[in-house]
PDB file of N, CA and C in Angstrom:
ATOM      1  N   UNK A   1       5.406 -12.055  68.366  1.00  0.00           N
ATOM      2  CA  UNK A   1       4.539 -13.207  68.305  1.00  0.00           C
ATOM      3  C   UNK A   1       3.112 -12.820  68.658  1.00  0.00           C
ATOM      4  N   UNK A   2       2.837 -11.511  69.403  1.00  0.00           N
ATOM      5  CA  UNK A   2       1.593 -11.985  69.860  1.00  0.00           C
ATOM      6  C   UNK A   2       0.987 -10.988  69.248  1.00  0.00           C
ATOM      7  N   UNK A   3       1.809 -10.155  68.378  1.00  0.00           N
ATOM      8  CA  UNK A   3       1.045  -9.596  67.265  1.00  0.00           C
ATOM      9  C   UNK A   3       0.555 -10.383  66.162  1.00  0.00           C
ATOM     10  N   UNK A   4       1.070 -10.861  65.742  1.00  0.00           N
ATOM     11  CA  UNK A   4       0.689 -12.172  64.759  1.00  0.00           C
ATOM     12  C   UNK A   4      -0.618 -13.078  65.065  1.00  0.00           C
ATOM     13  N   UNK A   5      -0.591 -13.325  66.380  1.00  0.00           N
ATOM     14  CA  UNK A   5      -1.838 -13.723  66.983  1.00  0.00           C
ATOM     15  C   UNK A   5      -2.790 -13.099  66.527  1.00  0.00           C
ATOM     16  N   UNK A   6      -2.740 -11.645  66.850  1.00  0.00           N
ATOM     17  CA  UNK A   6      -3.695 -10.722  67.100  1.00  0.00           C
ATOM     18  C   UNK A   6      -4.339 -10.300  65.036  1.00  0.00           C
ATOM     19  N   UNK A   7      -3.206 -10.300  64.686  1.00  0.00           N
ATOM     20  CA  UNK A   7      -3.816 -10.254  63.173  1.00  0.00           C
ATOM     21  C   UNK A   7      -4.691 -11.523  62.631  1.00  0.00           C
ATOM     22  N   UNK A   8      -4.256 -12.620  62.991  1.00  0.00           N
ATOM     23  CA  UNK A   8      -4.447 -14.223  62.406  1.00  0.00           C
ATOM     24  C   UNK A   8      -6.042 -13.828  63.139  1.00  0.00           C
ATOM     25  N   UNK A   9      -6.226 -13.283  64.835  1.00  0.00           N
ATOM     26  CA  UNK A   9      -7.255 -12.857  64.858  1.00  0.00           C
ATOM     27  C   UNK A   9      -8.659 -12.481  64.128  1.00  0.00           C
ATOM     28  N   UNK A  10      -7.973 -11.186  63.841  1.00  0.00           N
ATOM     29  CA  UNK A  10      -8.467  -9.961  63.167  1.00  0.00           C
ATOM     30  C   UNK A  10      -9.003 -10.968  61.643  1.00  0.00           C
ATOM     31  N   UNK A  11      -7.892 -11.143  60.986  1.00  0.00           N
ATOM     32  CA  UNK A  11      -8.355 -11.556  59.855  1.00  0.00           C
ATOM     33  C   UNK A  11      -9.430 -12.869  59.597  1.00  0.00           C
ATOM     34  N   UNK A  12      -9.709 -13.581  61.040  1.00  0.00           N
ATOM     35  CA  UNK A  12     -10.396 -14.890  60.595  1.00  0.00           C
ATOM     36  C   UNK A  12     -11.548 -14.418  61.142  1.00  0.00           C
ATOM     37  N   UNK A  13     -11.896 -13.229  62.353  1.00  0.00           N
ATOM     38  CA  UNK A  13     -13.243 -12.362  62.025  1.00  0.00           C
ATOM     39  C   UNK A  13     -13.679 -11.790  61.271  1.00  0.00           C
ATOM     40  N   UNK A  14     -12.775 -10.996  60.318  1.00  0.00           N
ATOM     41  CA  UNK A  14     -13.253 -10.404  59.601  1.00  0.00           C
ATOM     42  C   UNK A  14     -13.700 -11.165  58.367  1.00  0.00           C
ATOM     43  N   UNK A  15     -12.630 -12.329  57.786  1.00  0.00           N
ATOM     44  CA  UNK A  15     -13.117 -13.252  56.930  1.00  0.00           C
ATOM     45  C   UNK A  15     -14.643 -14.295  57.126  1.00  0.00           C
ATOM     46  N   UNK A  16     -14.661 -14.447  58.595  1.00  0.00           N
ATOM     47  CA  UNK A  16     -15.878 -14.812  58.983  1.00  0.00           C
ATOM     48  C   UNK A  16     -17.594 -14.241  58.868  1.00  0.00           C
ATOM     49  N   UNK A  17     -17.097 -13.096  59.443  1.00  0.00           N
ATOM     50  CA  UNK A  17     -17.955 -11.950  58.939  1.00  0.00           C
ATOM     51  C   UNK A  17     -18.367 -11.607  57.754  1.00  0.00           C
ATOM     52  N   UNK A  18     -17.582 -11.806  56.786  1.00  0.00           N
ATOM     53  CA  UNK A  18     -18.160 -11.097  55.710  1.00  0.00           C
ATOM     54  C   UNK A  18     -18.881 -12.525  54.865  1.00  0.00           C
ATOM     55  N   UNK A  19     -18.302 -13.516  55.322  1.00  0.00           N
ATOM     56  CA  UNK A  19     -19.192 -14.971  54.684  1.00  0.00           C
ATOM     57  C   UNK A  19     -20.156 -15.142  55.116  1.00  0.00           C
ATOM     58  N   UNK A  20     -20.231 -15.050  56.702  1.00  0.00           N
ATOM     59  CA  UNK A  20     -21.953 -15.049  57.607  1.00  0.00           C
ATOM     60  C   UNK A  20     -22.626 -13.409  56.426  1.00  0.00           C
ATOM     61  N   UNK A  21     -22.179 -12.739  56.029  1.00  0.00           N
ATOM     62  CA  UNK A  21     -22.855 -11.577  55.898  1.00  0.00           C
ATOM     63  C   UNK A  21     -23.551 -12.137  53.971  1.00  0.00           C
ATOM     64  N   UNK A  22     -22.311 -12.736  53.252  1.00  0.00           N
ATOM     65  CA  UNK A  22     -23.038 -13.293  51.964  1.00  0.00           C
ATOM     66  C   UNK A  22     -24.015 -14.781  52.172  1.00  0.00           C
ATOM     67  N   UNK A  23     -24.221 -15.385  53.514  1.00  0.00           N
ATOM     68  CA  UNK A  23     -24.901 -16.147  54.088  1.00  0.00           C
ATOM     69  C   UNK A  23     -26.074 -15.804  54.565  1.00  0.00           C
ATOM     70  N   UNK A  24     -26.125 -14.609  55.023  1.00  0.00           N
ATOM     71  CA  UNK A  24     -27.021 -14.019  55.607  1.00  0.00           C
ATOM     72  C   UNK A  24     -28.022 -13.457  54.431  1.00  0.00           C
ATOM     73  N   UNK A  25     -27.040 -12.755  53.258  1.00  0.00           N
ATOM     74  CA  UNK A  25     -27.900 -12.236  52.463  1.00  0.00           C
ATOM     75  C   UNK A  25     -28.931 -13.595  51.268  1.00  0.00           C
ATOM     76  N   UNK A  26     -27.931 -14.221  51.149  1.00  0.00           N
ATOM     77  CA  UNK A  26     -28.680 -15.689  50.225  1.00  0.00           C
ATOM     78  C   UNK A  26     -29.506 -16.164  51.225  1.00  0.00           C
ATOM     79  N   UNK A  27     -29.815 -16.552  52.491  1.00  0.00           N
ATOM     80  CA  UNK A  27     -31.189 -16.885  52.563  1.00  0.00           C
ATOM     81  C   UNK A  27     -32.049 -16.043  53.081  1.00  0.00           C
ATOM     82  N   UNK A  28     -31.935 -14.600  53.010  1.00  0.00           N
ATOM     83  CA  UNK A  28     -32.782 -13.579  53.122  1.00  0.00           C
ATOM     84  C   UNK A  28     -33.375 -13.643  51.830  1.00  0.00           C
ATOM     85  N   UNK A  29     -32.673 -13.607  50.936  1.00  0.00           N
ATOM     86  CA  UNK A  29     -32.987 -13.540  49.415  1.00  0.00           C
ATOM     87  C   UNK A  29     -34.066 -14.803  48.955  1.00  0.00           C
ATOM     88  N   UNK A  30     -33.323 -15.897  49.267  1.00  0.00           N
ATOM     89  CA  UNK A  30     -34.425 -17.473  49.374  1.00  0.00           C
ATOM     90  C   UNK A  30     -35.614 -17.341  50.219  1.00  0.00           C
ATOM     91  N   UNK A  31     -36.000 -16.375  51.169  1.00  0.00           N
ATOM     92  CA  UNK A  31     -36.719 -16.515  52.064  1.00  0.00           C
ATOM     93  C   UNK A  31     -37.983 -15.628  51.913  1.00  0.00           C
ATOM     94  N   UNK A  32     -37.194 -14.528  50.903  1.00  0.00           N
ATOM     95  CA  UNK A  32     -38.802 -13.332  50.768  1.00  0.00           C
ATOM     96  C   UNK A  32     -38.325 -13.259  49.253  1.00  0.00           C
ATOM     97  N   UNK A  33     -37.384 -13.585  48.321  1.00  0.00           N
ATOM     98  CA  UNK A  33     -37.860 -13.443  46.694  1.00  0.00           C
ATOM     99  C   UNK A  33     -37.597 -14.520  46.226  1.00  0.00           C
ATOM    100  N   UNK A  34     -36.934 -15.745  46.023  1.00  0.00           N
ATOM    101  CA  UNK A  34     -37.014 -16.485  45.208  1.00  0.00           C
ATOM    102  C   UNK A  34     -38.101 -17.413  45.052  1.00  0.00           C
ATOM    103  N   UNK A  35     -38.989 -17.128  45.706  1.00  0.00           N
ATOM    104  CA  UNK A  35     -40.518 -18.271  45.670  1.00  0.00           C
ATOM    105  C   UNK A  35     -41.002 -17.520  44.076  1.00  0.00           C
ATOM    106  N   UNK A  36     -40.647 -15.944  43.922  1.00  0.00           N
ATOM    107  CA  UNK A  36     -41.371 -15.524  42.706  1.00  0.00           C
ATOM    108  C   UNK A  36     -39.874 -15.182  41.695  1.00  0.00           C
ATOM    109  N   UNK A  37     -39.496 -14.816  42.046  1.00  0.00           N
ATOM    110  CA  UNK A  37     -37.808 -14.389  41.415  1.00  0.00           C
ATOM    111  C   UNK A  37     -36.649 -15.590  40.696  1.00  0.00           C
ATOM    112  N   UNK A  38     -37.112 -16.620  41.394  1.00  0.00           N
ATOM    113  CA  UNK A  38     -36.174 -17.576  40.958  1.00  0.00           C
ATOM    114  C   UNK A  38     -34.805 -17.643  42.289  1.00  0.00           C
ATOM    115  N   UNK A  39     -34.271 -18.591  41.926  1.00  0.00           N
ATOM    116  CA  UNK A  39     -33.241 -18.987  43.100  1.00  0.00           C
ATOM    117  C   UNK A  39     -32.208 -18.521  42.302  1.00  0.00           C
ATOM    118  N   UNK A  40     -32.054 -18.183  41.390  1.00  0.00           N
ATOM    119  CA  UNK A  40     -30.919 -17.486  40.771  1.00  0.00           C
ATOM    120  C   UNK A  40     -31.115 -16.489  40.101  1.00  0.00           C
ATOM    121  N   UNK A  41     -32.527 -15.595  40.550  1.00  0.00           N
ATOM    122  CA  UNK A  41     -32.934 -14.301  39.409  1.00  0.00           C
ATOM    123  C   UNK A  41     -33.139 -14.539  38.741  1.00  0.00           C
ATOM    124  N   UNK A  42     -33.610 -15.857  38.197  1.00  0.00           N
ATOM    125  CA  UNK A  42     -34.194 -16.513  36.500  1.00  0.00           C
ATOM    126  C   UNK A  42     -35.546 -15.799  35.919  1.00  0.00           C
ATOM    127  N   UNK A  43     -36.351 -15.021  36.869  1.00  0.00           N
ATOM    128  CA  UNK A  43     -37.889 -14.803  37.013  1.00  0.00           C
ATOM    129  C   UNK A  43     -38.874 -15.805  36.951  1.00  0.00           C
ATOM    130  N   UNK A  44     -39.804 -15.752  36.826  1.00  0.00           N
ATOM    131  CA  UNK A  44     -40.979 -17.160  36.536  1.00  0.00           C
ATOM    132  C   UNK A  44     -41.745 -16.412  36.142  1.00  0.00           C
ATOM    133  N   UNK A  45     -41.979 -16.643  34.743  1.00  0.00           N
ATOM    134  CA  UNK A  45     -43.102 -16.260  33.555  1.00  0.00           C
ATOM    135  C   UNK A  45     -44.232 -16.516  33.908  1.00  0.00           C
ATOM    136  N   UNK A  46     -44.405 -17.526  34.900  1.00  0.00           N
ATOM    137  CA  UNK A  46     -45.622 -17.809  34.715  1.00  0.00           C
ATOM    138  C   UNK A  46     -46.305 -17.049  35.352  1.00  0.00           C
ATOM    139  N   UNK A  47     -45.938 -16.537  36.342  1.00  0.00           N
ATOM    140  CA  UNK A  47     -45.904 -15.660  37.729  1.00  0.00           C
ATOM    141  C   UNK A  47     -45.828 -14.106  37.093  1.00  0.00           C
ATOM    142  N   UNK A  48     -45.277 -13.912  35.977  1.00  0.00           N
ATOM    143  CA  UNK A  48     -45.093 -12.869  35.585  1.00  0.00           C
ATOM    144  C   UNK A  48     -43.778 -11.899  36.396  1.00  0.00           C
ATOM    145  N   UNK A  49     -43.180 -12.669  37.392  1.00  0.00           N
ATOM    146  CA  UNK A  49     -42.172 -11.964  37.591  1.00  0.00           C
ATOM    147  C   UNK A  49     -40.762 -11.807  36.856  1.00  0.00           C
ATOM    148  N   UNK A  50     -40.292 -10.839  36.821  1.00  0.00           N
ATOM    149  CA  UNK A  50     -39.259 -10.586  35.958  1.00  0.00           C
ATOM    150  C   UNK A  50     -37.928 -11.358  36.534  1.00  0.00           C
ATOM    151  N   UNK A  51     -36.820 -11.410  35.262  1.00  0.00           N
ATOM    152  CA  UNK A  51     -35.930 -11.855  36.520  1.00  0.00           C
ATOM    153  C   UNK A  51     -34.860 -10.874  36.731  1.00  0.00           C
ATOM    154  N   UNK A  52     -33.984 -11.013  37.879  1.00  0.00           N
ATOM    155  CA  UNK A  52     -33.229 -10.074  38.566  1.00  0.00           C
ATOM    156  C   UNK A  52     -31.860 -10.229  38.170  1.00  0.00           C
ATOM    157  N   UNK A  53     -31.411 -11.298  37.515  1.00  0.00           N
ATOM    158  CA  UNK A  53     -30.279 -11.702  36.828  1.00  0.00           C
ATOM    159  C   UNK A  53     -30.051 -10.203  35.812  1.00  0.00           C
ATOM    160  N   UNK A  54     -28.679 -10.048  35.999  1.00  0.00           N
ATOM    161  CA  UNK A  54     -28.260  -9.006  35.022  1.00  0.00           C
ATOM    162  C   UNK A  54     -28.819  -7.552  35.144  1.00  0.00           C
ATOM    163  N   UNK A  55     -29.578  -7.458  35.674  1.00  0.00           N
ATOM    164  CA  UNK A  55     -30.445  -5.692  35.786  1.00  0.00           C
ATOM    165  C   UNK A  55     -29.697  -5.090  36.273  1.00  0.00           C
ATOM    166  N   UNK A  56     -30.429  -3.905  35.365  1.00  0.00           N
ATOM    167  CA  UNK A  56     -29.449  -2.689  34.899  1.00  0.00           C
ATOM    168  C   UNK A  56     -29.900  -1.740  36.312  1.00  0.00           C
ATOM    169  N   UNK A  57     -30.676  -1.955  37.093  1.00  0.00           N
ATOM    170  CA  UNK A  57     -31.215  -1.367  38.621  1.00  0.00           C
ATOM    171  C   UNK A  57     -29.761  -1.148  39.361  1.00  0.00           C
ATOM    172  N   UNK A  58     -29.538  -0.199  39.774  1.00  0.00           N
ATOM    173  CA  UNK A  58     -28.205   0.198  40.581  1.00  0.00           C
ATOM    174  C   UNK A  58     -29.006  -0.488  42.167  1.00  0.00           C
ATOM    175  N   UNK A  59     -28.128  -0.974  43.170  1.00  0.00           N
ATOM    176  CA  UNK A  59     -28.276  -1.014  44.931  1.00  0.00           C
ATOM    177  C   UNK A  59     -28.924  -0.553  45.076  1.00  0.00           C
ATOM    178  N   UNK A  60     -28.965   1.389  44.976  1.00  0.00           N
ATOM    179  CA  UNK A  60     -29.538   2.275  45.600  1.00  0.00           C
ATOM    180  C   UNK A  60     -31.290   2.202  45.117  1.00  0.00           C
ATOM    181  N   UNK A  61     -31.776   1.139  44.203  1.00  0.00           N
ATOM    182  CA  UNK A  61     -32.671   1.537  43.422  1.00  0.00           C
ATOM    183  C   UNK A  61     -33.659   0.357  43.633  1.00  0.00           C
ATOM    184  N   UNK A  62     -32.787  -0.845  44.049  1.00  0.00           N
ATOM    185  CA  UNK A  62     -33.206  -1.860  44.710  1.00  0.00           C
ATOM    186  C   UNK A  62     -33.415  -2.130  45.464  1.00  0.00           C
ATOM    187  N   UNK A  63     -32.919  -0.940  46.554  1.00  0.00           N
ATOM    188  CA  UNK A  63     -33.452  -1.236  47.992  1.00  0.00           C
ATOM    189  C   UNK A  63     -34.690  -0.210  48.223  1.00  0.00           C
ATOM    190  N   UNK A  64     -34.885   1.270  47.385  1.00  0.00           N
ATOM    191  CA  UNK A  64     -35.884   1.757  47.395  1.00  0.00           C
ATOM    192  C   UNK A  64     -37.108   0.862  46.760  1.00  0.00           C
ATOM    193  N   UNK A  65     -36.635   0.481  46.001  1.00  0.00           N
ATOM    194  CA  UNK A  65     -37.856  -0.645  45.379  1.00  0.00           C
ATOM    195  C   UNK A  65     -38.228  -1.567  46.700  1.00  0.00           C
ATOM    196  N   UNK A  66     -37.537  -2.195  47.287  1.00  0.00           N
ATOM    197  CA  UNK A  66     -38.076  -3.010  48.130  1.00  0.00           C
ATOM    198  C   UNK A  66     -38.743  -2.170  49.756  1.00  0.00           C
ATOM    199  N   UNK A  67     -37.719  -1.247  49.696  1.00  0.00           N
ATOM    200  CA  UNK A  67     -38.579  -0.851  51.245  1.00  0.00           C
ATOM    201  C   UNK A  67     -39.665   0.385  50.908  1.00  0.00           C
ATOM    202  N   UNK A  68     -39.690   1.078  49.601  1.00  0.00           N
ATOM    203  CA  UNK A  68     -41.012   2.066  49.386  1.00  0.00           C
ATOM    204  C   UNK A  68     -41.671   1.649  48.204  1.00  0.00           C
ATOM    205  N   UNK A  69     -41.889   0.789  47.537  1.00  0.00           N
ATOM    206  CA  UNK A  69     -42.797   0.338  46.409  1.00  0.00           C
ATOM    207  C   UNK A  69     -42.501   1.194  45.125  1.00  0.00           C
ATOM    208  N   UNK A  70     -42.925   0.881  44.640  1.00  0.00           N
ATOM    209  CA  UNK A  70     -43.806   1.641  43.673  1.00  0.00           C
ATOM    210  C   UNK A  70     -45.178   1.210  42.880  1.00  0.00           C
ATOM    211  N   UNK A  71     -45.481   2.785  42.890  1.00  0.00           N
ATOM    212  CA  UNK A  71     -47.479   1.937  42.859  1.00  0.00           C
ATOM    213  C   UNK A  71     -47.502   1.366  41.523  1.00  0.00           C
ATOM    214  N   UNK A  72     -46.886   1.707  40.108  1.00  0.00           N
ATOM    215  CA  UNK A  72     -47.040   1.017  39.158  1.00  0.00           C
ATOM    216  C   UNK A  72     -46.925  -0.557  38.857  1.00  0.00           C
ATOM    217  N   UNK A  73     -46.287  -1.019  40.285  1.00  0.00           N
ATOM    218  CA  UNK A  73     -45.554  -2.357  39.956  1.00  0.00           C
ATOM    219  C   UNK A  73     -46.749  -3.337  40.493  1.00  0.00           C
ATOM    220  N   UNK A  74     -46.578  -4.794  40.430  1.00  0.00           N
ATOM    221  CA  UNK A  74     -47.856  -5.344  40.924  1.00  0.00           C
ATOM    222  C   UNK A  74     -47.245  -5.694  42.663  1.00  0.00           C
ATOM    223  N   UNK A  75     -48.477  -6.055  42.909  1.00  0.00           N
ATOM    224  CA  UNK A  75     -48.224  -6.581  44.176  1.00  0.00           C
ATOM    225  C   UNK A  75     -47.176  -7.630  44.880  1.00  0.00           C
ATOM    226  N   UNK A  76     -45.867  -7.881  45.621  1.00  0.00           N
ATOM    227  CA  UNK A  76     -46.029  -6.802  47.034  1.00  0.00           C
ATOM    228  C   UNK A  76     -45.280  -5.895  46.370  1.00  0.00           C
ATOM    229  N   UNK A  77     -44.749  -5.505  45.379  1.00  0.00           N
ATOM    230  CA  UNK A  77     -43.842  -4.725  45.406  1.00  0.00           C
ATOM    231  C   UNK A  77     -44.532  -3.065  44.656  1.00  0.00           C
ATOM    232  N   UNK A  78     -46.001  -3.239  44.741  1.00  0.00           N
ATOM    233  CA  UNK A  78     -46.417  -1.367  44.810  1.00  0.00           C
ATOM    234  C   UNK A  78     -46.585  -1.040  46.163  1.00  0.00           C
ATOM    235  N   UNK A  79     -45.772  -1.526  46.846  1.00  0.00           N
ATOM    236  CA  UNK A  79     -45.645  -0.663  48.071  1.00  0.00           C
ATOM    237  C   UNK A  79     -44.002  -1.152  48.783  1.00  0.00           C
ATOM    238  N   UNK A  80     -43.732  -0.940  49.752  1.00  0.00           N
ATOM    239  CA  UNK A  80     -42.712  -1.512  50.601  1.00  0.00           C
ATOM    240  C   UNK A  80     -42.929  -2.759  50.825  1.00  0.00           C
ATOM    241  N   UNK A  81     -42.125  -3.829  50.875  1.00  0.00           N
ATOM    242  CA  UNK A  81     -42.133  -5.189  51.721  1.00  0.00           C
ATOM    243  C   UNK A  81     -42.006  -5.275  52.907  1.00  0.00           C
ATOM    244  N   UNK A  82     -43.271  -5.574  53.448  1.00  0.00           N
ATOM    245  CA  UNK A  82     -43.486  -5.455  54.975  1.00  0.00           C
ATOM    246  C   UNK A  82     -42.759  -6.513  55.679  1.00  0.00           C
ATOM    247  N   UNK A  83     -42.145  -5.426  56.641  1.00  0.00           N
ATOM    248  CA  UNK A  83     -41.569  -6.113  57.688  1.00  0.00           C
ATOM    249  C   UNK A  83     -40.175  -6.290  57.441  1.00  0.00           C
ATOM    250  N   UNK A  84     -39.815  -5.352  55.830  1.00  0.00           N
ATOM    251  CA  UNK A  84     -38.497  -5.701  55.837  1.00  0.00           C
ATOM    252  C   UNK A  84     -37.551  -4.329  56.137  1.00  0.00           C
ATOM    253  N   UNK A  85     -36.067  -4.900  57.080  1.00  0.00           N
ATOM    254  CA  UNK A  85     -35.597  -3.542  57.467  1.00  0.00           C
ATOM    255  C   UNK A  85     -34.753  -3.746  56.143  1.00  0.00           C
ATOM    256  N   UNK A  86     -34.136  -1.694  56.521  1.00  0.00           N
ATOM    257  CA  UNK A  86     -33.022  -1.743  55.719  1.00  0.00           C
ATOM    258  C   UNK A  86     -31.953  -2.324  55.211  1.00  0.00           C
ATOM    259  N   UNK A  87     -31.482  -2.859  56.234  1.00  0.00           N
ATOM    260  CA  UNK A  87     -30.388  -3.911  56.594  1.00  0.00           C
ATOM    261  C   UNK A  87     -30.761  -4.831  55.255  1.00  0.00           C
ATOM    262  N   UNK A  88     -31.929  -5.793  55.606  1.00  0.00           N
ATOM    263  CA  UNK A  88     -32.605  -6.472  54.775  1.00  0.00           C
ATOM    264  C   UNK A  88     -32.592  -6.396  53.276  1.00  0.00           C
ATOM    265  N   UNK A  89     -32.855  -5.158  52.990  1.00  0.00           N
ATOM    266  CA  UNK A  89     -33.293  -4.577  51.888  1.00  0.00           C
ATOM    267  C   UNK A  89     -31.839  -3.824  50.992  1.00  0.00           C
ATOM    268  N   UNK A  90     -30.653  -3.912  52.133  1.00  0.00           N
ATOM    269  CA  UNK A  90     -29.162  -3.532  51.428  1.00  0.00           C
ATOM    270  C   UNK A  90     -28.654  -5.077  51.008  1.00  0.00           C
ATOM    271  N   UNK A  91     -29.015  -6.095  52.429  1.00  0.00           N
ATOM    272  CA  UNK A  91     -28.045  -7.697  51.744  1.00  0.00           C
ATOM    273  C   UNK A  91     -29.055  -8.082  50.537  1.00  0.00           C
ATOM    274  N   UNK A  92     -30.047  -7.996  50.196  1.00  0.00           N
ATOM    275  CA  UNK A  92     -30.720  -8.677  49.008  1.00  0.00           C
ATOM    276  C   UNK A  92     -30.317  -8.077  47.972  1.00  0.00           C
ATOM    277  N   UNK A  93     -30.018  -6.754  48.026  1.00  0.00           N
ATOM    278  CA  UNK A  93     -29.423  -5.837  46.628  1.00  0.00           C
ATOM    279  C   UNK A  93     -28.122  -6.124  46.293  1.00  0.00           C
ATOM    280  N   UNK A  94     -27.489  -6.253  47.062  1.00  0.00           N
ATOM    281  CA  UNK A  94     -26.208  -6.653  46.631  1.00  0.00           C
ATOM    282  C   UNK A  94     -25.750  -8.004  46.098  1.00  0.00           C
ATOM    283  N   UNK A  95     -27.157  -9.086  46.851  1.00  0.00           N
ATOM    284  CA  UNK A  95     -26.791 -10.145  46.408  1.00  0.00           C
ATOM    285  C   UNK A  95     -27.398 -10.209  45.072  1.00  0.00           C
ATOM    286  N   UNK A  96     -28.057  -9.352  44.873  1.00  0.00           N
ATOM    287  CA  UNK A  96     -29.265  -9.412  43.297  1.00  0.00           C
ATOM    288  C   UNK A  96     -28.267  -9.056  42.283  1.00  0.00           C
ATOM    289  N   UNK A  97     -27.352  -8.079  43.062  1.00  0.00           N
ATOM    290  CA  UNK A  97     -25.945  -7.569  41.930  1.00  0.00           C
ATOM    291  C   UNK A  97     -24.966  -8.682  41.206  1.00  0.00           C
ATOM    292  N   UNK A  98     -24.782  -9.811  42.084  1.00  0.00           N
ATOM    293  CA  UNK A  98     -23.794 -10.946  42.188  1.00  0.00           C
ATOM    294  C   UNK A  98     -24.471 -11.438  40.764  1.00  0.00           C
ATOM    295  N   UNK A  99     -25.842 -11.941  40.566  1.00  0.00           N
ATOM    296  CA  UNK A  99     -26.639 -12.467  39.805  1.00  0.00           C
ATOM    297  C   UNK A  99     -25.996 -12.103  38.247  1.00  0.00           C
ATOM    298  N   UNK A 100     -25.302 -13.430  37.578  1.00  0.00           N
ATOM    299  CA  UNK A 100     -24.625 -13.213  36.090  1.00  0.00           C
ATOM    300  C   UNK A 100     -25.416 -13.630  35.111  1.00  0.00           C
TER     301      UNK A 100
END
């Protein structure tokens, strides 16, 4: 019995966890890109930003984009996004991946 406990445990942290963690990443995401990105990666033309829906950008390519720039791109993103950690810059990529 009190193993059973201990799993029913285990599993409603860990299930907890990983929802605070796709919680965490959607309003990180609402909070520093969708003012230009769209709330669903749609982009805004008008803005000239692209959208993030569907891109062919791997994780690893999206988080260098966000924490070291690149100078060709326009502003904030020819450089790093200040103030954002890694951490930061892994939940927004993954959630940019989700984007159908």
């Amino acid at each position: 019995m009190k193993l059973s406990v201990l799993m029913m445990t285990a599993t409603l942290l860990l299930t907890g966890s990983a929802a605070s963690g796709a919680d965490d990443a959607a309003a990180i995401y609402k909070r520093r890109c969708s003012g230009c990105h769209g709330a669903t990666g749609e982009g805004k033309s008008a803005m000239k930003a692209p959208a993030l829906k569907g891109t062919k950008l791997e994780e690893s390519q999206i988080i260098d984009h966000l924490l070291k720039g690149e100078p060709a791109s326009k502003p904030p993103h020819n450089k790093g996004i200040s103030g954002m950690t890694e951490a930061q810059a892994k939940a927004i990529a993954a959630y940019v991946k989700t984007f159908k």
